[in-house]
Structure formats: C-alpha cells, structure tokens
Protein backbone atom coordinates (compact mmCIF):
# COMPACT_ATOMS: atom_id res chain seq x y z
CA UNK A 1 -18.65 -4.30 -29.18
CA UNK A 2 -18.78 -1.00 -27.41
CA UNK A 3 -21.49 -2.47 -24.43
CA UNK A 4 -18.75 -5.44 -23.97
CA UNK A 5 -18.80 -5.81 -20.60
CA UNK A 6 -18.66 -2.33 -19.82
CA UNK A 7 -19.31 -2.89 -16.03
CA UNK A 8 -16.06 -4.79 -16.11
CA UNK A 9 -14.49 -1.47 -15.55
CA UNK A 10 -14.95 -1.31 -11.47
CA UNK A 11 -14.73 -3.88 -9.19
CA UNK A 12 -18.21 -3.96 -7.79
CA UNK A 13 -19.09 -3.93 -11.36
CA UNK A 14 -17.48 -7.15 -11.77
CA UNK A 15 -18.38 -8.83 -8.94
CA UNK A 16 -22.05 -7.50 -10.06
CA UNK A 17 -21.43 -9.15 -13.41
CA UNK A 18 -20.55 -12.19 -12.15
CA UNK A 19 -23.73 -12.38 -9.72
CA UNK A 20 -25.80 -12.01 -12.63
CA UNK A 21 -23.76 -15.00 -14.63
CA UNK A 22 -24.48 -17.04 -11.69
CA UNK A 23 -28.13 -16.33 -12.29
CA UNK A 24 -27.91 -17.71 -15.56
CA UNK A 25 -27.39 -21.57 -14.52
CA UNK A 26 -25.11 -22.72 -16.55
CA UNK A 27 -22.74 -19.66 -17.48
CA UNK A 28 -23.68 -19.81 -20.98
CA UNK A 29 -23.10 -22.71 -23.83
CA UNK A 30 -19.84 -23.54 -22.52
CA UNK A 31 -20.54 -26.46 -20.49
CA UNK A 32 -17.28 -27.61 -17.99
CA UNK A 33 -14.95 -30.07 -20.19
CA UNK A 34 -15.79 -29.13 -23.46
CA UNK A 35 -13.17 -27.94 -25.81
CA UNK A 36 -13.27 -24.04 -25.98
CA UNK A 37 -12.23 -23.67 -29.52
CA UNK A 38 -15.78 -23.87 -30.74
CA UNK A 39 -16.96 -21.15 -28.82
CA UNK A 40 -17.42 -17.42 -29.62
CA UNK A 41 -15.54 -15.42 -27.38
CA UNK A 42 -18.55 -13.80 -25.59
CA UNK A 43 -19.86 -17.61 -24.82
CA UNK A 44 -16.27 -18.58 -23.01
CA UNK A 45 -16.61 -15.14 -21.45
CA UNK A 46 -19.65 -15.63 -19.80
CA UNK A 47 -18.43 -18.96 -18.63
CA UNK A 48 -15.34 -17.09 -17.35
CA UNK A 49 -17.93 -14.87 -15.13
CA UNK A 50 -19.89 -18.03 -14.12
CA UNK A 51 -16.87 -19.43 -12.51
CA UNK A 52 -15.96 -16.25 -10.93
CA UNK A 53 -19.42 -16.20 -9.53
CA UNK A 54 -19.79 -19.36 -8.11
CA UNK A 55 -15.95 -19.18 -6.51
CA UNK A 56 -14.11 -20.89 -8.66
CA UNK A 57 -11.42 -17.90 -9.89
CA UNK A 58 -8.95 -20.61 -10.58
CA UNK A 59 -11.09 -22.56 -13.51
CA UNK A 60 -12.20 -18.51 -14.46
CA UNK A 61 -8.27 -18.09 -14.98
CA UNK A 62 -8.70 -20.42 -17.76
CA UNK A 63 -11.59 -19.54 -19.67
CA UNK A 64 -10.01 -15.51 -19.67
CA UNK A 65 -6.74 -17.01 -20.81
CA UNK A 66 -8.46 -18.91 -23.38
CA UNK A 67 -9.97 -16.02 -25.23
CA UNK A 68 -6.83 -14.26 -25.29
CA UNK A 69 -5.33 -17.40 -26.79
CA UNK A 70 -7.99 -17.75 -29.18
CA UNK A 71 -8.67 -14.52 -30.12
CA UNK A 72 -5.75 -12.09 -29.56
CA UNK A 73 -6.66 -9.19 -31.41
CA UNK A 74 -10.49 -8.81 -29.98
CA UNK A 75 -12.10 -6.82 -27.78
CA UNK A 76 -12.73 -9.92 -25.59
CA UNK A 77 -9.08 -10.69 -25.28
CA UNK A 78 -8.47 -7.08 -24.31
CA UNK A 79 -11.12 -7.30 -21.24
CA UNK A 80 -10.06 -11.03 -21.00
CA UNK A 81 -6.69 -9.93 -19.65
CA UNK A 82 -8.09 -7.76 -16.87
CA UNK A 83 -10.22 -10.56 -15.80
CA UNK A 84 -7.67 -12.70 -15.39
CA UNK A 85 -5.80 -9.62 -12.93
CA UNK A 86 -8.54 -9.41 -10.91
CA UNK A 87 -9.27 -13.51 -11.45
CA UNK A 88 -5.65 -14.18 -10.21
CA UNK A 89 -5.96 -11.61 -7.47
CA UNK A 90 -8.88 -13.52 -5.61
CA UNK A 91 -6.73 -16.60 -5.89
CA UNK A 92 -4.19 -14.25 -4.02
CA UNK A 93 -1.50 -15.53 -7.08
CA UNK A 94 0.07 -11.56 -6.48
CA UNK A 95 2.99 -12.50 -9.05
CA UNK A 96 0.45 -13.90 -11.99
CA UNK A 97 -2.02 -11.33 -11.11
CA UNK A 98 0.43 -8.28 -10.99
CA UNK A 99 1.60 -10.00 -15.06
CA UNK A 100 -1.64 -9.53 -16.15
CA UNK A 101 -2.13 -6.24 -15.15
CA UNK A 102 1.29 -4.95 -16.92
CA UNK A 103 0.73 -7.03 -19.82
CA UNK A 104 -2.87 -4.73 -20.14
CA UNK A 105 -1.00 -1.53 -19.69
CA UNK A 106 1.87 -2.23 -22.00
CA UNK A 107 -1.03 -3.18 -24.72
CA UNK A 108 -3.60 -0.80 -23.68
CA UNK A 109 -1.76 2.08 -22.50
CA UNK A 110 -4.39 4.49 -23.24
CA UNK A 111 -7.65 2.33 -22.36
CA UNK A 112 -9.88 3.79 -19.71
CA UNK A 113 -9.40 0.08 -17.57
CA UNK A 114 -5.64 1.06 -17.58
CA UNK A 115 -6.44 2.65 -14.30
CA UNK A 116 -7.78 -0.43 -12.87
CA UNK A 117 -5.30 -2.19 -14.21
CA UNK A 118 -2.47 -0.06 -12.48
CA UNK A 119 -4.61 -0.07 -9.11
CA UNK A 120 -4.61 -4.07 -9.28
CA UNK A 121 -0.97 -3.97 -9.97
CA UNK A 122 -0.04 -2.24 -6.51
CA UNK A 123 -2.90 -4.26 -4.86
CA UNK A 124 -0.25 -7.35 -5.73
CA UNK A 125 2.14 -5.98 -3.55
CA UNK A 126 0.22 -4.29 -1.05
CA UNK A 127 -1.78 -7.28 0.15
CA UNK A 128 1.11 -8.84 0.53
CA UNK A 129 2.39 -6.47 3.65
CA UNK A 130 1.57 -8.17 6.36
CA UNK A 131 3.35 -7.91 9.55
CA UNK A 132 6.44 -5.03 10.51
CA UNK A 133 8.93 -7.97 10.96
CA UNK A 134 8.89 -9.21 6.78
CA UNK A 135 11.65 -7.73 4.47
CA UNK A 136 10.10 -4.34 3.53
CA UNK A 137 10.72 -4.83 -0.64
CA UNK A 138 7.19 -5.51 -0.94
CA UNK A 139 6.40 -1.98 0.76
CA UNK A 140 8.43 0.01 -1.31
CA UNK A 141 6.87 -1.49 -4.27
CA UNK A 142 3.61 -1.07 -3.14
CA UNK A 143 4.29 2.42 -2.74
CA UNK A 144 5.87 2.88 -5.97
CA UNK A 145 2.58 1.64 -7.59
CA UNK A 146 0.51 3.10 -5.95
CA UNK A 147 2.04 6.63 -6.59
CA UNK A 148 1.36 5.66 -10.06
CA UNK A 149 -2.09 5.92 -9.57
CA UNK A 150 -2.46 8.65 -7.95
CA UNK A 151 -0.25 10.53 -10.36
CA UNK A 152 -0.98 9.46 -13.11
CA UNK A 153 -4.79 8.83 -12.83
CA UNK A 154 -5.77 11.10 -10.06
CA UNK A 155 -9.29 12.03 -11.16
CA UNK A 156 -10.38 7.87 -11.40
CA UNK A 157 -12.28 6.39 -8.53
CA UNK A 158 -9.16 4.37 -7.75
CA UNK A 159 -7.39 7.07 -6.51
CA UNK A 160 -8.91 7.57 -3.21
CA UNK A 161 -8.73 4.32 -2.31
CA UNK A 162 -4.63 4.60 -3.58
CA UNK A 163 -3.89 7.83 -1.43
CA UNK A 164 -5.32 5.99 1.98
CA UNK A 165 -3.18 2.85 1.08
CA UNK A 166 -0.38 4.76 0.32
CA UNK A 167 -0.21 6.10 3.56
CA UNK A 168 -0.95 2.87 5.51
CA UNK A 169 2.14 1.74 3.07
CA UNK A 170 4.40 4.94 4.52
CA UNK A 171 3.28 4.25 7.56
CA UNK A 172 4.54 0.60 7.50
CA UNK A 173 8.07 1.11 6.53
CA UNK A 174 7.83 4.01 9.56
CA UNK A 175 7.01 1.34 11.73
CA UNK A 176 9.68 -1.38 10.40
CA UNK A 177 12.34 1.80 11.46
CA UNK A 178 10.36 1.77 14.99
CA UNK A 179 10.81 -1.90 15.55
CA UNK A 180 14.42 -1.93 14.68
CA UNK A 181 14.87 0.89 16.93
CA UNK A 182 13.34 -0.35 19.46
CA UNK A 183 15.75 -3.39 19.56
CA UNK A 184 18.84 -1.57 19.73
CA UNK A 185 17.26 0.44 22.71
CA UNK A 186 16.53 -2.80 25.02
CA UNK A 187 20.47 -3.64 23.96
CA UNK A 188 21.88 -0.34 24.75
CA UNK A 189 23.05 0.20 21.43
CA UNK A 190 22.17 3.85 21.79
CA UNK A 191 23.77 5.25 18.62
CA UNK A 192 22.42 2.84 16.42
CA UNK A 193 18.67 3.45 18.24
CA UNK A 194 19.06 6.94 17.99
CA UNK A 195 19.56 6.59 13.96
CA UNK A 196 16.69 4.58 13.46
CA UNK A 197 14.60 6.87 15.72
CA UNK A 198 15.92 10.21 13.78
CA UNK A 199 15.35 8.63 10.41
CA UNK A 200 11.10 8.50 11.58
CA UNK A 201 11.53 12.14 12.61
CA UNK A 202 12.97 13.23 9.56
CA UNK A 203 11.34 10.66 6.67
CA UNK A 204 8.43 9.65 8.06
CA UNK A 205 7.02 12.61 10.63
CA UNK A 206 3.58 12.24 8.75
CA UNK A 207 3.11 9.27 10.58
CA UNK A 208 1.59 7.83 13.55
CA UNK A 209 5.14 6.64 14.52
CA UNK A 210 6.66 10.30 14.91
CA UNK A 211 5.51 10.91 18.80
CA UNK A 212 6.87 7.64 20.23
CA UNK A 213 9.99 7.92 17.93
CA UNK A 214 10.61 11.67 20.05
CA UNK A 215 10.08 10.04 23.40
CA UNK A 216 12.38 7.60 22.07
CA UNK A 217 14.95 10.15 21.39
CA UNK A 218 14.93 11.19 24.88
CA UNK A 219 15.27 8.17 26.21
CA UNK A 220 18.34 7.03 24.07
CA UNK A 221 20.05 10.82 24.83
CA UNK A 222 19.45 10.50 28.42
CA UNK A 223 20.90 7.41 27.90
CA UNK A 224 24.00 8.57 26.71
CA UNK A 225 23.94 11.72 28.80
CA UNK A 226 23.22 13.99 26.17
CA UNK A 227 20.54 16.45 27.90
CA UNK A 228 20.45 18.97 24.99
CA UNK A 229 19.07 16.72 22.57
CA UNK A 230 17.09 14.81 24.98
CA UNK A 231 15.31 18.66 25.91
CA UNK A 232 15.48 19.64 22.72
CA UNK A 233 13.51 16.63 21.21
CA UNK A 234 11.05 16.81 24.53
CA UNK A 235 10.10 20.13 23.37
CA UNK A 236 9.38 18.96 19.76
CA UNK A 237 7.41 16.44 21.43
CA UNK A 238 5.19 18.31 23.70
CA UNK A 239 4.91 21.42 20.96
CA UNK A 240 3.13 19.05 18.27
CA UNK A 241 1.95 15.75 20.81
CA UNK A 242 1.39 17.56 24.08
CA UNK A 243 -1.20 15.57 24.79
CA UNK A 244 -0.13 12.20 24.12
CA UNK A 245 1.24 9.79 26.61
CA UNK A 246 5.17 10.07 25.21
CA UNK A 247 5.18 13.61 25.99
CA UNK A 248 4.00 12.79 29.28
CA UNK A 249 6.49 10.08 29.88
CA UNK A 250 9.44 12.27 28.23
CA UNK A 251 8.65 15.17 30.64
CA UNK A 252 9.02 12.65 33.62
CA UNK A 253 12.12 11.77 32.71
CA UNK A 254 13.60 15.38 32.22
CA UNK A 255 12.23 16.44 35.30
CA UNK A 256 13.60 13.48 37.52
CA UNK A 257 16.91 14.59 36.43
CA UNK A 258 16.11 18.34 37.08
CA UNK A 259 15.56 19.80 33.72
CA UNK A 260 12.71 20.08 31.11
CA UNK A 261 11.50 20.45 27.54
CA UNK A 262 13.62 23.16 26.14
CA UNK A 263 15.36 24.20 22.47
CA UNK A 264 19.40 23.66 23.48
CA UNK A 265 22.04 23.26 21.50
CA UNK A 266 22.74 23.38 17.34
CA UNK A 267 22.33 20.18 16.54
CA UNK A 268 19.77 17.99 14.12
CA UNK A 269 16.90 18.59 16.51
CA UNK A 270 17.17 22.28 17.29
CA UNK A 271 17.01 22.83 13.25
CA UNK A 272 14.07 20.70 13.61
CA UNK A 273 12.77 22.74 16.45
CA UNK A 274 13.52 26.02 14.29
CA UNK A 275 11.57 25.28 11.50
CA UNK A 276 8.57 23.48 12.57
CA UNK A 277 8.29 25.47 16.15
CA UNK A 278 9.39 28.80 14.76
CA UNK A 279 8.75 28.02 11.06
CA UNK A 280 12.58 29.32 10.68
CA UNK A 281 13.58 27.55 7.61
CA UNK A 282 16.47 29.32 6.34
C-alpha cells in the first residue's frame, strides 16, 4: 500500500491523477449505479478519480465517502478523506470541505498530507473573501489557518503559496479599516475617521493601505484644526511614500494653509515619527 496514490499528495498531482483516470474510460469496474459494497477499495477509488476527472466532484464526493464508510481503518479511507477536501473544495462546499480536512488532521496528525490538509482548510475560508464590504470573520479565520501552515509546516511546498495569501488576507482586513474610514470622513465624523485611519498606521503599516491612510490623517486633522498631527503625519508620509500621489496631495494641503511636513508635537504620530524616521524606540 505504500505507492497508494502517492501523487495524491499535491494538487497538480491530483488533478494529474485524475487526467489519467479519465484516460481509462470507464474509471475502473465500478460502473455508475451499482452498489459499492462489492468493490475493493482501490476499484471505488479509481471511480472516485474518474468523476473528478470528467467534472463531476459532487458524484466523486460519494465514491471517497464510500470507502471511508466501507473501509475505515485502510489506507484508502485515510487518502479517501483528503479527496473528499479537495472534492468538496471544487464544489466550493467551504464548510464540508474545511470538515474533511480537520477530520484528516485530528486522525492523521502526523501524516505527511497533513500539510495539505491544513492548506485546504484555510483555502475554505480564504476563497470565501470576496469583496471589503462582507463581515470580516471569514478573514480572520483565514488568517488564523493559514499561520498554521506556515508555522507549523514551513519547509512544505504549501507554504509559499500560504505566506502570499496571508498577506493578501492582512491586507484585506487593512482595507475593510480604509473603507470604514473613509465613510466617516465624507460625514465629518472626524474622530471616528481618524481612529480607523490610526488603527492602519499602527496594525497594518505592512500594507498597501498605509500611504493613503497618512494622507488621510491629514486630511481629518486639518479638518479639525489640528496642524501638528496633520504635519507630523505629512512627514511620515513623504519620509517612507515620497513619491506617491498622497504625499503629493498631503503637501498641497499643508502648504495652502502655510505650513509643511514637519515632526510637531508629542503625540501618537511623533512617537511614530521617532522610531521609524529616527529609529528612536525607547
């Protein structure tokens, strides 16, 4: 049983597997509508990949299930369960998919596909992120699984591919704190902007979001009539984005009311200013 679908360890290697079923005509012995039970595993396996192959993850669903019904205690039903993960996945059935991936880490903790199995788990809740405007549960669970791959299986080839989502992830939520922002700006609700805008500076200044969220700033402080802060974050700005079209739009507005980018003040920004200006972090 060590060859058993070995290739079923990587995704192309699956998708290769089931190009080869295809191939094969008729997936095997199992022909559609006959009763499983008096099959060998391997037979309602390769009908499994048959279906998968010829687009039909739904009906594969079954014949994965099946073995693990059938035979619970095989080496089958062990890959069986991952195949129905990835099975479930491509029917975009997140919730079913992302139960078949715990249930093969909880059994097969220590099993090399463990690592798939935890990457398929996050892809349930990553593909689900879709716009800024949804509830942003999904995003922090996303990130929570995928962290778990990196962590704990940095060296597989999943982890790559984890560290890149990850940060499209981070840079999600950055952007749900943007778009909320944003609205409280067009409203005048100044305080509340400026909260939104700080928590990008401060949580989220990895991300893409970080420049607009300082032009933001001096926007909403001008606003208000708070020129420290608004020079203070202006100078953040056109230290680490001087080239970008906030800074340029920041330093208009400073200089229209006669003053520019400068480090004033003791406030959040000026310790912000200290450290990553100055590198003053004490």
């Amino acid at each position: 049983m060590n060859g058993i679908r070995a290739g079923a360890r990587t995704l192309g290697a699956v998708v290769l597997m089931a190009a080869l079923a295809a191939c094969g005509g008729d997936g095997g012995a199992v022909k559609r509508g006959d009763s499983v039970e008096a099959y060998s595993p391997d037979q309602i396996y390769e009908r499994g990949e048959f279906e998968l192959a010829n687009r039909r993850p739904k009906d594969a669903v079954y014949y994965f299930a099946e073995i693990e019904r059938l035979y619970p205690y095989s080496e089958w039903a062990k890959q069986a369960v991952i195949m129905q993960a990835f099975a479930y996945h491509s029917t975009r059935d997140y919730e079913n998919s992302r139960a078949a991936a715990q249930r093969f880490i909880d059994f097969y903790p220590a099993d090399e596909d463990a690592a798939y199995a935890q990457y398929l788990l996050a892809l349930s809740y990553y593909d689900q992120i879709d716009e800024v405007g949804r509830d942003q549960g999904l995003t922090f669970q996303a990130l929570q699984a995928l962290r778990t791959v990196i962590e704990v299986y940095p060296d597989s080839q999943y982890a790559t591919s984890a560290i890149l989502k990850f940060d499209l992830a981070f840079d999600h939520l950055a952007g749900k704190e943007m778009e909320i922002g944003r609205y409280y700006l067009r409203r005048g609700h100044y305080t509340s902007a400026i909260n939104r805008f700080r928590v990008v500076v401060e949580e989220f200044q990895t991300t893409s979001h970080t420049p607009e969220a300082l032009h933001r700033l001096v926007e909403a402080y001008l606003s208000l009539g708070l020129t420290a802060e608004a020079q203070t974050a202006a100078a953040i700005l056109g230290h680490n984005f001087q080239s970008t079209e906030w800074y340029e739009d920041s330093y208009r507005l400073l200089t229209a009311q006669g003053i520019k980018p400068k480090d004033r003040g003791n406030n959040w920004l000026s310790q912000i200013y200290r450290q990553t200006v100055k590198g003053q972090w004490l």
